[in-house]
N, C-alpha and C. Protein backbone atom coordinates (compact mmCIF):
# COMPACT_ATOMS: atom_id res chain seq x y z
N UNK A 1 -13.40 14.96 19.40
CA UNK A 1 -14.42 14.09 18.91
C UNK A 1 -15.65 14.29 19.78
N UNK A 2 -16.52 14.84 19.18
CA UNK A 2 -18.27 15.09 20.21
C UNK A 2 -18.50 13.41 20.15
N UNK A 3 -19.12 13.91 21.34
CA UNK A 3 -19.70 12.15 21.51
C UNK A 3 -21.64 12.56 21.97
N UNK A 4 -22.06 11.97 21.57
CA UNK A 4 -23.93 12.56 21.74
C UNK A 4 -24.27 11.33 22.64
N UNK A 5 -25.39 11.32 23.10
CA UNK A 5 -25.81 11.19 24.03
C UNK A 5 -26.31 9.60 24.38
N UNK A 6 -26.39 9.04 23.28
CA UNK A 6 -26.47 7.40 22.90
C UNK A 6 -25.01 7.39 22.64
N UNK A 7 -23.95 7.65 22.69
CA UNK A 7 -22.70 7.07 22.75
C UNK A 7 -21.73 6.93 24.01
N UNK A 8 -22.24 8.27 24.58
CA UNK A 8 -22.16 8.19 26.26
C UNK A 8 -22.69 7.33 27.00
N UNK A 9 -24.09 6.33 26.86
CA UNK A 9 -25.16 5.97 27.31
C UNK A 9 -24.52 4.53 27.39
N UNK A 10 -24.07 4.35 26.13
CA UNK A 10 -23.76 2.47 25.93
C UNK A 10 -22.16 2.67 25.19
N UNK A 11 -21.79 1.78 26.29
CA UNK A 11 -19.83 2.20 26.39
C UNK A 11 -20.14 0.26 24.88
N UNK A 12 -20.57 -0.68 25.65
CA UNK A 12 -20.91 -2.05 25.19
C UNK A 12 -22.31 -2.35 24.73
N UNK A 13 -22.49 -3.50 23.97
CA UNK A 13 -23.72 -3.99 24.07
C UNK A 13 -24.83 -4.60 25.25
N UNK A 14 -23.63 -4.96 26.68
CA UNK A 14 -23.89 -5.36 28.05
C UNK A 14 -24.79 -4.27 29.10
N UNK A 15 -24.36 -3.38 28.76
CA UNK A 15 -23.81 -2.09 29.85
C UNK A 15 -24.56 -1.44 29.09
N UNK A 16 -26.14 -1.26 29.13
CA UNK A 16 -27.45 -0.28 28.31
C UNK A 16 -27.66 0.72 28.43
N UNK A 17 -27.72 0.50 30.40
CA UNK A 17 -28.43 1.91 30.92
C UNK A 17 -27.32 2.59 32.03
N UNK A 18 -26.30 2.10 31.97
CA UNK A 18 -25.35 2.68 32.54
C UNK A 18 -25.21 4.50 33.18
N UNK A 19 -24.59 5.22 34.05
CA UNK A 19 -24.50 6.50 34.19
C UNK A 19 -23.75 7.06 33.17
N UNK A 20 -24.52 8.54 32.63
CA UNK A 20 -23.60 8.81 31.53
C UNK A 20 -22.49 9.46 32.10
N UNK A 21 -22.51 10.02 33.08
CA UNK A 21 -21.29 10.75 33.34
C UNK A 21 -20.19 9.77 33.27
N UNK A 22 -20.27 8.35 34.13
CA UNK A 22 -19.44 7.56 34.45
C UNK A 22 -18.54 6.63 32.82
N UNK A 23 -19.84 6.45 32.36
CA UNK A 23 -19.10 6.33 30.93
C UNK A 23 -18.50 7.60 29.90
N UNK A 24 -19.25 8.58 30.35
CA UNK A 24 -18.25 9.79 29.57
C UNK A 24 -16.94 9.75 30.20
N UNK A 25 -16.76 9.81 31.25
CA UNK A 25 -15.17 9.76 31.91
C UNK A 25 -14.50 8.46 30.93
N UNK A 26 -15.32 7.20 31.28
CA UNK A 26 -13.96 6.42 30.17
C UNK A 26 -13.90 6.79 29.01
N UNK A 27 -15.23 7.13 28.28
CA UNK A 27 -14.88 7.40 27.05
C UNK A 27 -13.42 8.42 26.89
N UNK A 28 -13.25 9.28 27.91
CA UNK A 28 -12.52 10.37 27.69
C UNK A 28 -10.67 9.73 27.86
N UNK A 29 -10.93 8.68 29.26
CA UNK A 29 -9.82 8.49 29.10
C UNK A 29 -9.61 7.29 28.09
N UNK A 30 -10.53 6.77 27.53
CA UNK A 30 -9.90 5.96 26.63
C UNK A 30 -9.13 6.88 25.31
N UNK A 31 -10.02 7.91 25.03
CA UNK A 31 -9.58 8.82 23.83
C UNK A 31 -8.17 9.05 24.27
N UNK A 32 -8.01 9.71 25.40
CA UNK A 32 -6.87 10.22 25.81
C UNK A 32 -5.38 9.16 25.59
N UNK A 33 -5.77 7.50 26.14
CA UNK A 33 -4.92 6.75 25.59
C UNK A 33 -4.66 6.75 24.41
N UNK A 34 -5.43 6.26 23.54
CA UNK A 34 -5.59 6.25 21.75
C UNK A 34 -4.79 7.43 21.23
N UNK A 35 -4.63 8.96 21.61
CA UNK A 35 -4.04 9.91 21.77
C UNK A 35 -2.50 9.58 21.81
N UNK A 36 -2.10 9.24 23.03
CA UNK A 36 -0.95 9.05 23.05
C UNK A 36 -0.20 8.12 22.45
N UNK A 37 -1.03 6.58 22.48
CA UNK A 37 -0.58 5.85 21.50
C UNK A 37 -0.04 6.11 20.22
N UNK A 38 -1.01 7.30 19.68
CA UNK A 38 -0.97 7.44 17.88
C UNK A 38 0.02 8.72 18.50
N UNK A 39 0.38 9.01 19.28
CA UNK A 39 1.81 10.57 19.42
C UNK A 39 3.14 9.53 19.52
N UNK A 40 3.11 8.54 20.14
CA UNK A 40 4.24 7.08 20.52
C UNK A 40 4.43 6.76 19.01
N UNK A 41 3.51 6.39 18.91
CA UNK A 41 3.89 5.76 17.20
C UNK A 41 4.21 6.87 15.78
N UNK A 42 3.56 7.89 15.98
CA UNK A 42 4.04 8.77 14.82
C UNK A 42 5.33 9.38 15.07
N UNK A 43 5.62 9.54 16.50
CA UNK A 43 7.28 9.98 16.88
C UNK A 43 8.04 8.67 16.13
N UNK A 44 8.10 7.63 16.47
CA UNK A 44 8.86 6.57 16.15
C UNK A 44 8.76 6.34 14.70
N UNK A 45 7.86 6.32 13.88
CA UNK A 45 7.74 6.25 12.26
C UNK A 45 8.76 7.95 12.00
N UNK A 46 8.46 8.96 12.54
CA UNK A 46 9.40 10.35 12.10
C UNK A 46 10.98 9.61 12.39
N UNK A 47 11.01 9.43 13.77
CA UNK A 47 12.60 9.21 13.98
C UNK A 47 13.34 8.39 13.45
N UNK A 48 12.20 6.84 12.85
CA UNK A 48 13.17 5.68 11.40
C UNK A 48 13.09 6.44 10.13
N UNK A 49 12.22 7.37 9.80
CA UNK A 49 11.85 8.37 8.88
C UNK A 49 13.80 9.04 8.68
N UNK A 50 14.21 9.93 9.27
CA UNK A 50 14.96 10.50 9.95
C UNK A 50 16.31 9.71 9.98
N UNK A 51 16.59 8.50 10.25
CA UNK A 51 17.36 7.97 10.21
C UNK A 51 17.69 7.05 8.72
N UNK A 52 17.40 7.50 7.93
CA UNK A 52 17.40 6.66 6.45
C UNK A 52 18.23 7.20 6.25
N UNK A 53 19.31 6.35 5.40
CA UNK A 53 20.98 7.13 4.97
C UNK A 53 20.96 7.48 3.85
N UNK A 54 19.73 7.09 3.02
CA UNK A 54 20.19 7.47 1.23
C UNK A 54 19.19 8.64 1.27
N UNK A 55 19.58 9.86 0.46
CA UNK A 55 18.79 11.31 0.70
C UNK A 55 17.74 10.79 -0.41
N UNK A 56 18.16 9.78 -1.61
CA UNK A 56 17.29 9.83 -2.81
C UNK A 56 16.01 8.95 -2.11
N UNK A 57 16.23 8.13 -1.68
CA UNK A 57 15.68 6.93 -0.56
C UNK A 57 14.79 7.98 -0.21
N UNK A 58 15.04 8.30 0.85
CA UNK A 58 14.41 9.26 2.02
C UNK A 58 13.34 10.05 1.44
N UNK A 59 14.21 10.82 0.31
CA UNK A 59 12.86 12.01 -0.58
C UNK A 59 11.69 10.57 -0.94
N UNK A 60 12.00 9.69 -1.57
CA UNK A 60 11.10 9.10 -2.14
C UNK A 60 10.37 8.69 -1.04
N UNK A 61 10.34 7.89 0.14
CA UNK A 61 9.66 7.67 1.04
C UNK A 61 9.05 8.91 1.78
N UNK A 62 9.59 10.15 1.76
CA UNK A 62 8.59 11.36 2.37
C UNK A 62 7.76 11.14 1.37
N UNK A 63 7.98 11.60 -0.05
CA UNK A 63 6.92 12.16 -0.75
C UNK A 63 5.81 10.97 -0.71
N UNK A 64 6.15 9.89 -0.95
CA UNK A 64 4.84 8.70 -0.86
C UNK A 64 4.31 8.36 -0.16
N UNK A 65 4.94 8.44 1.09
CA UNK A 65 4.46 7.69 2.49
C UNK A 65 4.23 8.96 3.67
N UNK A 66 4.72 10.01 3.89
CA UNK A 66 4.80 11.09 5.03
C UNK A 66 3.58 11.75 3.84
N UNK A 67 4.08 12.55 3.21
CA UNK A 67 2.91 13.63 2.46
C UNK A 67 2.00 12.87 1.85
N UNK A 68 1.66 11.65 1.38
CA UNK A 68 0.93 10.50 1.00
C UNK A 68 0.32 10.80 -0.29
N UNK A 69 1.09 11.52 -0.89
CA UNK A 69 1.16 11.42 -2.69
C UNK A 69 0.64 9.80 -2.98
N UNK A 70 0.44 9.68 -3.78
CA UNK A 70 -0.19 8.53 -4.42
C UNK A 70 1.26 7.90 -5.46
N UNK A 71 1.50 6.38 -5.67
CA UNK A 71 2.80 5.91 -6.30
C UNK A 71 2.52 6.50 -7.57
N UNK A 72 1.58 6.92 -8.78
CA UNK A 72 1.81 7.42 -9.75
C UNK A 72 2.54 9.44 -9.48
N UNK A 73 1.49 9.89 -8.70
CA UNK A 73 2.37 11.20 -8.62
C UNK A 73 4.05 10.93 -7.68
N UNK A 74 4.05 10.10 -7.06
CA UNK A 74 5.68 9.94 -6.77
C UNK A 74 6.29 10.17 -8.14
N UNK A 75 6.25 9.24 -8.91
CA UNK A 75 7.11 8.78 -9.54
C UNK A 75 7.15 9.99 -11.06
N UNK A 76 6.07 10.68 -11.15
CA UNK A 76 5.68 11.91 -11.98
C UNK A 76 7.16 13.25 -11.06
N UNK A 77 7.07 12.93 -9.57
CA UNK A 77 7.63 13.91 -9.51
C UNK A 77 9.13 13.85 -8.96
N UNK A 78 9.66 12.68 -9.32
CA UNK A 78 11.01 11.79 -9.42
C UNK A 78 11.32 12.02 -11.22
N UNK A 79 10.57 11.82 -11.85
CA UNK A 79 10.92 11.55 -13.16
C UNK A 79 12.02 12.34 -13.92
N UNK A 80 11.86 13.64 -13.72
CA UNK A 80 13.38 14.29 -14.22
C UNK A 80 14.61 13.34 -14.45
N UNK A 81 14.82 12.73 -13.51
CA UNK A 81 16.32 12.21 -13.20
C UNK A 81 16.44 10.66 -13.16
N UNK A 82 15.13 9.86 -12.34
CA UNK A 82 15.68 8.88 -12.31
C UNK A 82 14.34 7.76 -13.21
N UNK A 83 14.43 6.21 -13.79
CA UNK A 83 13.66 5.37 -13.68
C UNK A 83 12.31 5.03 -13.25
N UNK A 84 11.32 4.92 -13.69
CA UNK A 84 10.38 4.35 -13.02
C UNK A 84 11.04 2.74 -12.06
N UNK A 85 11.59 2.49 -12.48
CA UNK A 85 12.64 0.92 -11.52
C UNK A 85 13.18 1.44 -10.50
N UNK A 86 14.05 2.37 -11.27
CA UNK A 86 15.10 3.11 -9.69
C UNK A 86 14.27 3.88 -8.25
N UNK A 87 13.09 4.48 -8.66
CA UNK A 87 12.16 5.04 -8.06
C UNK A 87 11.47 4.30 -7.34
N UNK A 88 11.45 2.90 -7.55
CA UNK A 88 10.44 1.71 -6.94
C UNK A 88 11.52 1.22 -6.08
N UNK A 89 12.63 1.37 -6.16
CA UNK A 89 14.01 0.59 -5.64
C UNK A 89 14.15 1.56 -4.29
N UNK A 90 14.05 2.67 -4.46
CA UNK A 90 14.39 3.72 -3.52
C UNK A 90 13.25 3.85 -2.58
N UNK A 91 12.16 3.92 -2.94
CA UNK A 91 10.82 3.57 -1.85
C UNK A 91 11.20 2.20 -1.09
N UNK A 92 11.28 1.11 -1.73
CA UNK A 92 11.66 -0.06 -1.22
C UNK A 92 12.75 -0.20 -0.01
N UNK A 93 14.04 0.38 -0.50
CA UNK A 93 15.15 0.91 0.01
C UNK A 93 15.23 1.27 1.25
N UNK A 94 14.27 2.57 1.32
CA UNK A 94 13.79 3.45 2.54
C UNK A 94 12.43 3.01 3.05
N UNK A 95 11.75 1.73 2.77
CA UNK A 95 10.69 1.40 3.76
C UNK A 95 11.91 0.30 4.31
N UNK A 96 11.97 -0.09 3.90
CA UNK A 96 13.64 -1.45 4.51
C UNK A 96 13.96 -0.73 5.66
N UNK A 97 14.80 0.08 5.54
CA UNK A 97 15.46 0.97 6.23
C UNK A 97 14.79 1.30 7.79
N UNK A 98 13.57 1.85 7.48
CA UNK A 98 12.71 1.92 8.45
C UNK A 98 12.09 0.98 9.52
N UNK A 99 11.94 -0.13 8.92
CA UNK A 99 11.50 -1.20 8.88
C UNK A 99 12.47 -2.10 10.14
N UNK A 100 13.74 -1.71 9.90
CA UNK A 100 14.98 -2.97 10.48
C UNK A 100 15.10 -1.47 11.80
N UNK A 101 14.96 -0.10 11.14
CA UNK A 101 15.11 1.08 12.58
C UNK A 101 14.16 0.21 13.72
N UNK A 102 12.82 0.21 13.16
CA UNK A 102 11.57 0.35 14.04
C UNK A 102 12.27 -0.74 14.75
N UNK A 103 12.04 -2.12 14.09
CA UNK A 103 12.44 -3.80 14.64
C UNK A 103 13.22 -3.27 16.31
N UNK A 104 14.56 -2.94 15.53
CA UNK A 104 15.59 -2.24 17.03
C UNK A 104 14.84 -1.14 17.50
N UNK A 105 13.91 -0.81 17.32
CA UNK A 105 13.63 -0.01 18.75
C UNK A 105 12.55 -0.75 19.14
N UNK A 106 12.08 -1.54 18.68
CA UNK A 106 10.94 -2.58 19.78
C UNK A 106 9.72 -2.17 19.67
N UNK A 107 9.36 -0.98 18.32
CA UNK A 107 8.48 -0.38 17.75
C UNK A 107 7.03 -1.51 17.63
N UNK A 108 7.09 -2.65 16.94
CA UNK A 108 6.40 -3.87 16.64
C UNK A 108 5.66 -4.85 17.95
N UNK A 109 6.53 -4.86 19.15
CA UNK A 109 6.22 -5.43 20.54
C UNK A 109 5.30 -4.00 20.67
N UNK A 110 5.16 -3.28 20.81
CA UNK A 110 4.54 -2.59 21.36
C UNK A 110 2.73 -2.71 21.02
N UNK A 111 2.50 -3.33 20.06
CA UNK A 111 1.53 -3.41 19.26
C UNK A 111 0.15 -4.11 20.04
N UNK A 112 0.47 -5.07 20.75
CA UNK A 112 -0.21 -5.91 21.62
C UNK A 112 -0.58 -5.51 22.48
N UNK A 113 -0.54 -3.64 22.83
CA UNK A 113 -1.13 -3.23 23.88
C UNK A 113 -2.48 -2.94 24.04
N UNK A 114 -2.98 -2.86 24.91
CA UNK A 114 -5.06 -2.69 24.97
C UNK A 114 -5.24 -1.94 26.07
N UNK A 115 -6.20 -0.83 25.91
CA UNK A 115 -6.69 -0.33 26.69
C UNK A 115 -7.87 -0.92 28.01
């Protein structure tokens, strides 16, 4: 992410004329947190991802939610075999699933953190 030279300048609305170097450094390590945060959390959404027991479940939650198909092309590319109902059941199914993983791993507490 470039950052120009009025974004380096004023980290706040307080803090105007500040050193830019000194605010480029936080800017950097703040990025760098935000970074890891979103690597913490996309590991943990893959690994409840990963742990879903129904394969029909699972496909339906990759294709809608991981590759982020839209709910009409889901269900366009479910249709061979199953329901527009059964297809809504199985997304449902496998966000559940995920949902009660994350809970037990303490995924949700984590949320309240601030840089």
């Amino acid at each position: 992410m470039a950052i120009d030279g009025e974004a380096a300048r004023r980290i706040d609305q307080e803090d105007l004329h500040a050193d830019k170097t000194a605010n480029a450094t936080i800017l950097i390590e703040k990025q760098r947190w935000v970074y890891q945060k979103y690597q913490f959390y996309t590991r943990q959404l893959e690994r409840a991802f990963g742990l879903i027991q129904d394969d029909e479940a699972r496909k339906a939650v990759d294709f809608r939610y991981m590759q982020g198909y839209s709910y009409k092309e889901t269900l366009l590319f479910f249709r061979h075999g199953l329901s527009d109902s059964t297809i809504r059941r199985k997304i449902i199914e496998g966000t559940e699933s995920m949902a009660n993983t994350l809970k037990l791993m303490g995924f949700f507490e984590q949320d309240n953190v601030e840089f």
